[in-house]
N, C-alpha and C. Protein backbone atom coordinates (compact mmCIF):
# COMPACT_ATOMS: atom_id res chain seq x y z
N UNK A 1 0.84 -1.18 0.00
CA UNK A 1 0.00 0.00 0.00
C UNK A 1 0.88 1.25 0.00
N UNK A 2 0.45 2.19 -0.80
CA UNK A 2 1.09 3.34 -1.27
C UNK A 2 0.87 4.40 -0.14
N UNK A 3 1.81 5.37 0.62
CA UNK A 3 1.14 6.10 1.49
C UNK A 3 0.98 7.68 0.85
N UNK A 4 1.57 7.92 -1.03
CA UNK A 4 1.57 8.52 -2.23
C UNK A 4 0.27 8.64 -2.03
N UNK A 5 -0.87 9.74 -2.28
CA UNK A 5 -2.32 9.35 -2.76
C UNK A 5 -2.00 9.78 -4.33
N UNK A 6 -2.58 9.38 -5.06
CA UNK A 6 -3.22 8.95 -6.34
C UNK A 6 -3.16 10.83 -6.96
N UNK A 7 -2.31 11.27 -7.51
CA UNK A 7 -2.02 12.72 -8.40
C UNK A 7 -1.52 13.60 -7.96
N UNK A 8 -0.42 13.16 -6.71
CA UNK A 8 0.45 13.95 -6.55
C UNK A 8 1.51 14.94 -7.08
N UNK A 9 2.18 14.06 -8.33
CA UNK A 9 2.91 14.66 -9.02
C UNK A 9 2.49 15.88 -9.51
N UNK A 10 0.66 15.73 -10.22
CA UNK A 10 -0.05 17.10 -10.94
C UNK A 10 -0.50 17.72 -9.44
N UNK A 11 -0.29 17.85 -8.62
CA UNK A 11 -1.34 18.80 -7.27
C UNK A 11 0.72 19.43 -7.18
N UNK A 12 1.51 18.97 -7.11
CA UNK A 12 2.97 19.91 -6.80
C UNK A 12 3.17 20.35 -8.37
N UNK A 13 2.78 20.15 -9.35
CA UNK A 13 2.99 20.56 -10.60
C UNK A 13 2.11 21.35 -10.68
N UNK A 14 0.92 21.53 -10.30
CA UNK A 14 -0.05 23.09 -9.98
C UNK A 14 0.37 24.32 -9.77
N UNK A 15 1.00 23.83 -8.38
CA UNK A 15 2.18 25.44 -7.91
C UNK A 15 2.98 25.90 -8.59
N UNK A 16 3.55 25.41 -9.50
CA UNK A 16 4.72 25.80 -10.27
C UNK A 16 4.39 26.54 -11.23
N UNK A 17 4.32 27.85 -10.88
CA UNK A 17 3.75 28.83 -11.81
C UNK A 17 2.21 28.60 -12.61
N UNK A 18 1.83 30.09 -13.13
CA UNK A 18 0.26 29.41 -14.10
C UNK A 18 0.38 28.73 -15.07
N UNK A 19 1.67 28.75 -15.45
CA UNK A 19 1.77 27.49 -16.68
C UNK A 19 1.72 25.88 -16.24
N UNK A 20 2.32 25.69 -14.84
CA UNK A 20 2.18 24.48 -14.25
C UNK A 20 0.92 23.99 -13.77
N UNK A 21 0.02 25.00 -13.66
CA UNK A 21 -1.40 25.03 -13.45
C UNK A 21 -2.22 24.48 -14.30
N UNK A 22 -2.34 24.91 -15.67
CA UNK A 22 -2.79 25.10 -16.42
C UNK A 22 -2.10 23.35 -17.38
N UNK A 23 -0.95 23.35 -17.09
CA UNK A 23 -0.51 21.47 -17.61
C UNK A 23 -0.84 20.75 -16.31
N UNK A 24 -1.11 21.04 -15.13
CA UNK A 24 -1.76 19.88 -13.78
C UNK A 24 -3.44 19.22 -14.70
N UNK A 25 -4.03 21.13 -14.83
CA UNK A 25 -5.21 20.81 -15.19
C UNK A 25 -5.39 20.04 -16.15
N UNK A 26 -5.08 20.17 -17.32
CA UNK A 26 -5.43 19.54 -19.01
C UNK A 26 -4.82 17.84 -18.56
N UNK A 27 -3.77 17.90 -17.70
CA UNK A 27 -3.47 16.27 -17.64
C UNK A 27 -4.29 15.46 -16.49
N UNK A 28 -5.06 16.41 -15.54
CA UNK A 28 -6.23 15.66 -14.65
C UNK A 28 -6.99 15.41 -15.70
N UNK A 29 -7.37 16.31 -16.57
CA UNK A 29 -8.81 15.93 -16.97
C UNK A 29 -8.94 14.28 -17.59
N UNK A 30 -7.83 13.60 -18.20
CA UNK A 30 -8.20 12.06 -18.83
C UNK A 30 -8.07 11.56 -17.41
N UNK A 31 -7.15 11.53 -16.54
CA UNK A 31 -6.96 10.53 -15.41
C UNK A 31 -7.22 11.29 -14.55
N UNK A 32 -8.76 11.49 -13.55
CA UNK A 32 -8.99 12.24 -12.77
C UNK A 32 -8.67 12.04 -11.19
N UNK A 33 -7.94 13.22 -10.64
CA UNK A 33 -7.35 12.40 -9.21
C UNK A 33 -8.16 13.40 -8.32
N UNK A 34 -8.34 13.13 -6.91
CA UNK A 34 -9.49 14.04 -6.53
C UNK A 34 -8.36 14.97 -5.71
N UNK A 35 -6.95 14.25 -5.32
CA UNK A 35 -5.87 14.98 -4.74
C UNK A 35 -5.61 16.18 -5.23
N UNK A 36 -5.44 15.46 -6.63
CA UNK A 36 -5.01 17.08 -8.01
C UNK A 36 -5.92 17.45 -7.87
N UNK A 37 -7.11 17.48 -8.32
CA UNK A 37 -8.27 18.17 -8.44
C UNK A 37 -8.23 19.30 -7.58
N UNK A 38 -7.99 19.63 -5.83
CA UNK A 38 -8.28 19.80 -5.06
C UNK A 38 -7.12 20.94 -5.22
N UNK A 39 -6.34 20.59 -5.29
CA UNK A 39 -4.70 21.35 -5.11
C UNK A 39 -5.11 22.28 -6.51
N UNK A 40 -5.29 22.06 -7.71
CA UNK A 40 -5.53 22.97 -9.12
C UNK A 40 -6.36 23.77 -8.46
N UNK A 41 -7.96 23.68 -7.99
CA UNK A 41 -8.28 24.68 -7.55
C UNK A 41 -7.95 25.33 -6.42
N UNK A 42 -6.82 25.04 -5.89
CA UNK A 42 -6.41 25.89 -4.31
C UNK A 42 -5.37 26.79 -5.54
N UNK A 43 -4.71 26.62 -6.45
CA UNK A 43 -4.09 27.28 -7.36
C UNK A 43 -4.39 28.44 -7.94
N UNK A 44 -5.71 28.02 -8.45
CA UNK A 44 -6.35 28.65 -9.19
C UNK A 44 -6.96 29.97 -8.41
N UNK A 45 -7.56 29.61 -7.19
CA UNK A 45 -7.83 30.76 -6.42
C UNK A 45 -6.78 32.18 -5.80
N UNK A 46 -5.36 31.17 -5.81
CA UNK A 46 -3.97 31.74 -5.17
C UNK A 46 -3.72 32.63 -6.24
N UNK A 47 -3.94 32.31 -8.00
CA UNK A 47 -3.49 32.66 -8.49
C UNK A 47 -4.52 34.31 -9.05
N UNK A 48 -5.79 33.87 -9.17
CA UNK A 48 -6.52 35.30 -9.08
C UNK A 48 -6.52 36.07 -8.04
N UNK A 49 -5.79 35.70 -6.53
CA UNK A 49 -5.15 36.78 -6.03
C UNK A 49 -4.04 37.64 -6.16
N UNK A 50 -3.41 36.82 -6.65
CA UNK A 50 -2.07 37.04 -7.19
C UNK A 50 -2.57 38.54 -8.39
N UNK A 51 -3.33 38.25 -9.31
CA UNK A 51 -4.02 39.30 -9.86
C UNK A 51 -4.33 40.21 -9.84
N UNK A 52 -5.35 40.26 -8.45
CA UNK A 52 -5.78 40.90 -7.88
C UNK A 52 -4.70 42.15 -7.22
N UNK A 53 -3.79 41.63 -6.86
CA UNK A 53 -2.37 42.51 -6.36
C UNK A 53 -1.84 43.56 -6.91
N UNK A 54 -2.17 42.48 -8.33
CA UNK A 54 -0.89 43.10 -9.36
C UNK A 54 -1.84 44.56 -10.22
N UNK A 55 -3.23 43.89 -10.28
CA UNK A 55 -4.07 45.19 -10.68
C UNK A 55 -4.14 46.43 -9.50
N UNK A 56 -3.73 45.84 -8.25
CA UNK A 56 -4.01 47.26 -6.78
C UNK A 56 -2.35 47.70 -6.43
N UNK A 57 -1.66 47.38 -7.45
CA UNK A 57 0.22 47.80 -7.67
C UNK A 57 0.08 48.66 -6.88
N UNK A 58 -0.54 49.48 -7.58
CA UNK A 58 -0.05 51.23 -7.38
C UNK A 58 -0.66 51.21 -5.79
N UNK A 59 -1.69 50.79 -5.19
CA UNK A 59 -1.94 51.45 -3.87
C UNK A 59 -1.48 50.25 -2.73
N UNK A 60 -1.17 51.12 -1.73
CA UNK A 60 -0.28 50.46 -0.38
C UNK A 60 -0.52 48.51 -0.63
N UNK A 61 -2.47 48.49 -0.48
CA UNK A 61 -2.93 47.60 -0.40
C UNK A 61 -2.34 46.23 -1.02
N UNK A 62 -1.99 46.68 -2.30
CA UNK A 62 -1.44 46.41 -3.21
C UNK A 62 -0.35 45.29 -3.14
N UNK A 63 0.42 45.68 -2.52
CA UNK A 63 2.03 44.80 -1.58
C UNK A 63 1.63 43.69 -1.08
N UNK A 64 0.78 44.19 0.00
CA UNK A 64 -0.10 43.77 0.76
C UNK A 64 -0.53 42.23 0.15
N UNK A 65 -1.43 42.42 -0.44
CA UNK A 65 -2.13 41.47 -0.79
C UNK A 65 -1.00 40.52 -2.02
N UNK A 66 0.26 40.93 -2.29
CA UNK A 66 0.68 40.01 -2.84
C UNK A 66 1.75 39.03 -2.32
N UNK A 67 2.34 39.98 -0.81
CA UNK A 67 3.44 38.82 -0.04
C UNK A 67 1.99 37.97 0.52
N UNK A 68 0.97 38.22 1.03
CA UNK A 68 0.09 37.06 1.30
C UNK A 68 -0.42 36.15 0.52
N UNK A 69 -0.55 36.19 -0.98
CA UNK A 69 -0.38 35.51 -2.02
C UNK A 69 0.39 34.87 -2.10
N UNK A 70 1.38 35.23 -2.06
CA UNK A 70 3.23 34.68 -2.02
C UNK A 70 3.24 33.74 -0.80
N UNK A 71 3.25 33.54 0.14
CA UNK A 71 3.11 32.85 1.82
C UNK A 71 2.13 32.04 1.70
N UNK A 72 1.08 32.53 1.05
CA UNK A 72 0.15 31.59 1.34
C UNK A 72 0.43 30.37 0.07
N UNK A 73 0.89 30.65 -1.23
CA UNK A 73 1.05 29.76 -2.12
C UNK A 73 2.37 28.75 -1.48
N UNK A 74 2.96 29.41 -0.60
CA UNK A 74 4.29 28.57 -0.01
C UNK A 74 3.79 27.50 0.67
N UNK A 75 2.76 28.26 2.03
CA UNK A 75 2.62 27.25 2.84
C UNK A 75 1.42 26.03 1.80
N UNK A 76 0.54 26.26 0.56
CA UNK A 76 -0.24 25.49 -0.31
C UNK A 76 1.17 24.30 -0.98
N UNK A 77 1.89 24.66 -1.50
CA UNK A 77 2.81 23.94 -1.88
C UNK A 77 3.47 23.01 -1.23
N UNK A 78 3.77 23.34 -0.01
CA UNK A 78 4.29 22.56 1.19
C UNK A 78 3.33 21.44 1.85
N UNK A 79 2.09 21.78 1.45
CA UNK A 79 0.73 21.02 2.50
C UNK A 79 0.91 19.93 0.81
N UNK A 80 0.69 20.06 -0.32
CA UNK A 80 0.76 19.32 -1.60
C UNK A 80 2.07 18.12 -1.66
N UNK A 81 3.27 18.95 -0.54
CA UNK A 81 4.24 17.72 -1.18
C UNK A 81 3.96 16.91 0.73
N UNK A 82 3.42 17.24 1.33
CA UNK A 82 3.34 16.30 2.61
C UNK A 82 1.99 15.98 2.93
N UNK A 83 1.70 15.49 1.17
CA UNK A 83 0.29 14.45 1.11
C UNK A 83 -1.17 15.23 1.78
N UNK A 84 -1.25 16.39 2.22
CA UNK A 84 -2.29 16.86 2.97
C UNK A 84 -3.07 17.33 2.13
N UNK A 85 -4.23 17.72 2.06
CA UNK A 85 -5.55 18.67 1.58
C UNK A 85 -6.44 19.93 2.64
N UNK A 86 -5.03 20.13 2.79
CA UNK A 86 -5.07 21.37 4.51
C UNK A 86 -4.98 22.70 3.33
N UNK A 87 -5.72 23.55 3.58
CA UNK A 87 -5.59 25.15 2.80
C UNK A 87 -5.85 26.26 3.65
N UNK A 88 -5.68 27.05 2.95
CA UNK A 88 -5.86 28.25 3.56
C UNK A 88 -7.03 28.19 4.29
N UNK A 89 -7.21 29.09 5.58
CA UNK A 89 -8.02 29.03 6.37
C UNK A 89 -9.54 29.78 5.90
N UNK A 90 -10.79 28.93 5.77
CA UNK A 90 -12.01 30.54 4.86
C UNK A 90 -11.77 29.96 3.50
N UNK A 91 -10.40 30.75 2.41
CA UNK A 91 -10.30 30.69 1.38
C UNK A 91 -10.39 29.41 0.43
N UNK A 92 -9.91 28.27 0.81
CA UNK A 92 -10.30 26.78 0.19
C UNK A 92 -11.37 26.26 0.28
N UNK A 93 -11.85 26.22 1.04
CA UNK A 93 -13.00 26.11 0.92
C UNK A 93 -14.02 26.68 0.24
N UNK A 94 -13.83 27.62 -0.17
CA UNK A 94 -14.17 28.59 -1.09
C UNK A 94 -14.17 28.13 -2.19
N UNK A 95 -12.76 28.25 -2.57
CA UNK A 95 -12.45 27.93 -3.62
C UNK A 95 -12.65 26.82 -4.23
N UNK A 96 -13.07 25.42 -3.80
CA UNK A 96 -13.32 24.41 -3.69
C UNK A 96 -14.71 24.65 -4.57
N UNK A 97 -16.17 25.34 -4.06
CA UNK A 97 -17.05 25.82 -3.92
C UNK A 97 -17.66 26.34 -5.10
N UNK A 98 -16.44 27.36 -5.14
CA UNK A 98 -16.40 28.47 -6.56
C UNK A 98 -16.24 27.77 -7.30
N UNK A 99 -14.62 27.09 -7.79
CA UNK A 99 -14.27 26.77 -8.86
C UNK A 99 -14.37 25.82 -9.79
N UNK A 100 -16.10 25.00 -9.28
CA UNK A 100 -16.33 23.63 -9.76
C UNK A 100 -16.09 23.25 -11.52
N UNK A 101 -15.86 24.74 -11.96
CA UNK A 101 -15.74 24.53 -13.73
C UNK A 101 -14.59 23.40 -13.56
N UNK A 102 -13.47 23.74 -13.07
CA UNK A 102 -12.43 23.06 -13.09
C UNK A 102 -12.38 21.45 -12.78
N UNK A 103 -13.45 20.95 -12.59
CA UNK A 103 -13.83 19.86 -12.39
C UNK A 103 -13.12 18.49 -13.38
């Protein structure tokens, strides 16, 4: 018995930039893992904050909201390679919620 769950490789290949996102996703979709699944959309949400930052540059807020983007995609990456489905506190769940396209 494997203590690996089943799409690990694509849920740490998520984090790795939106391009790693975006190849997690297209390669869940034939072999669907509910691990990956879970981790793409904790990505996906990290990453329209990440957005969100970069459009509020110019004001204080701005910073702000992107080292917590930044920290929070660290500690998401870290929970992905030590097998967990632990997220941000509020926000995954969310995102989970929201982002069912990604299904």
């Amino acid at each position: 018995m494997s203590l690996t769950p089943a799409g690990k490789g694509k849920a740490v290949l998520a984090y790795m930039t939106f391009v790693g996102m975006l190849i997690a996703y297209f390669m869940n979709r034939d072999d669907k893992h509910d691990f990956a699944r879970w981790h793409i959309k904790n990505m996906f949400g990290l990453v329209l904050l990440l957005f969100c930052s970069l459009a509020l540059q110019t004001f204080p807020i701005g910073i702000y909201i992107y080292w917590t983007a930044v920290s929070l995609w660290v500690f998401s990456l870290i929970m992905a390679l030590a097998n967990r489905q632990i997220g941000i506190p509020f926000l995954s769940t969310k995102f989970q919620t929201w982002f069912t396209f990604l299904d």
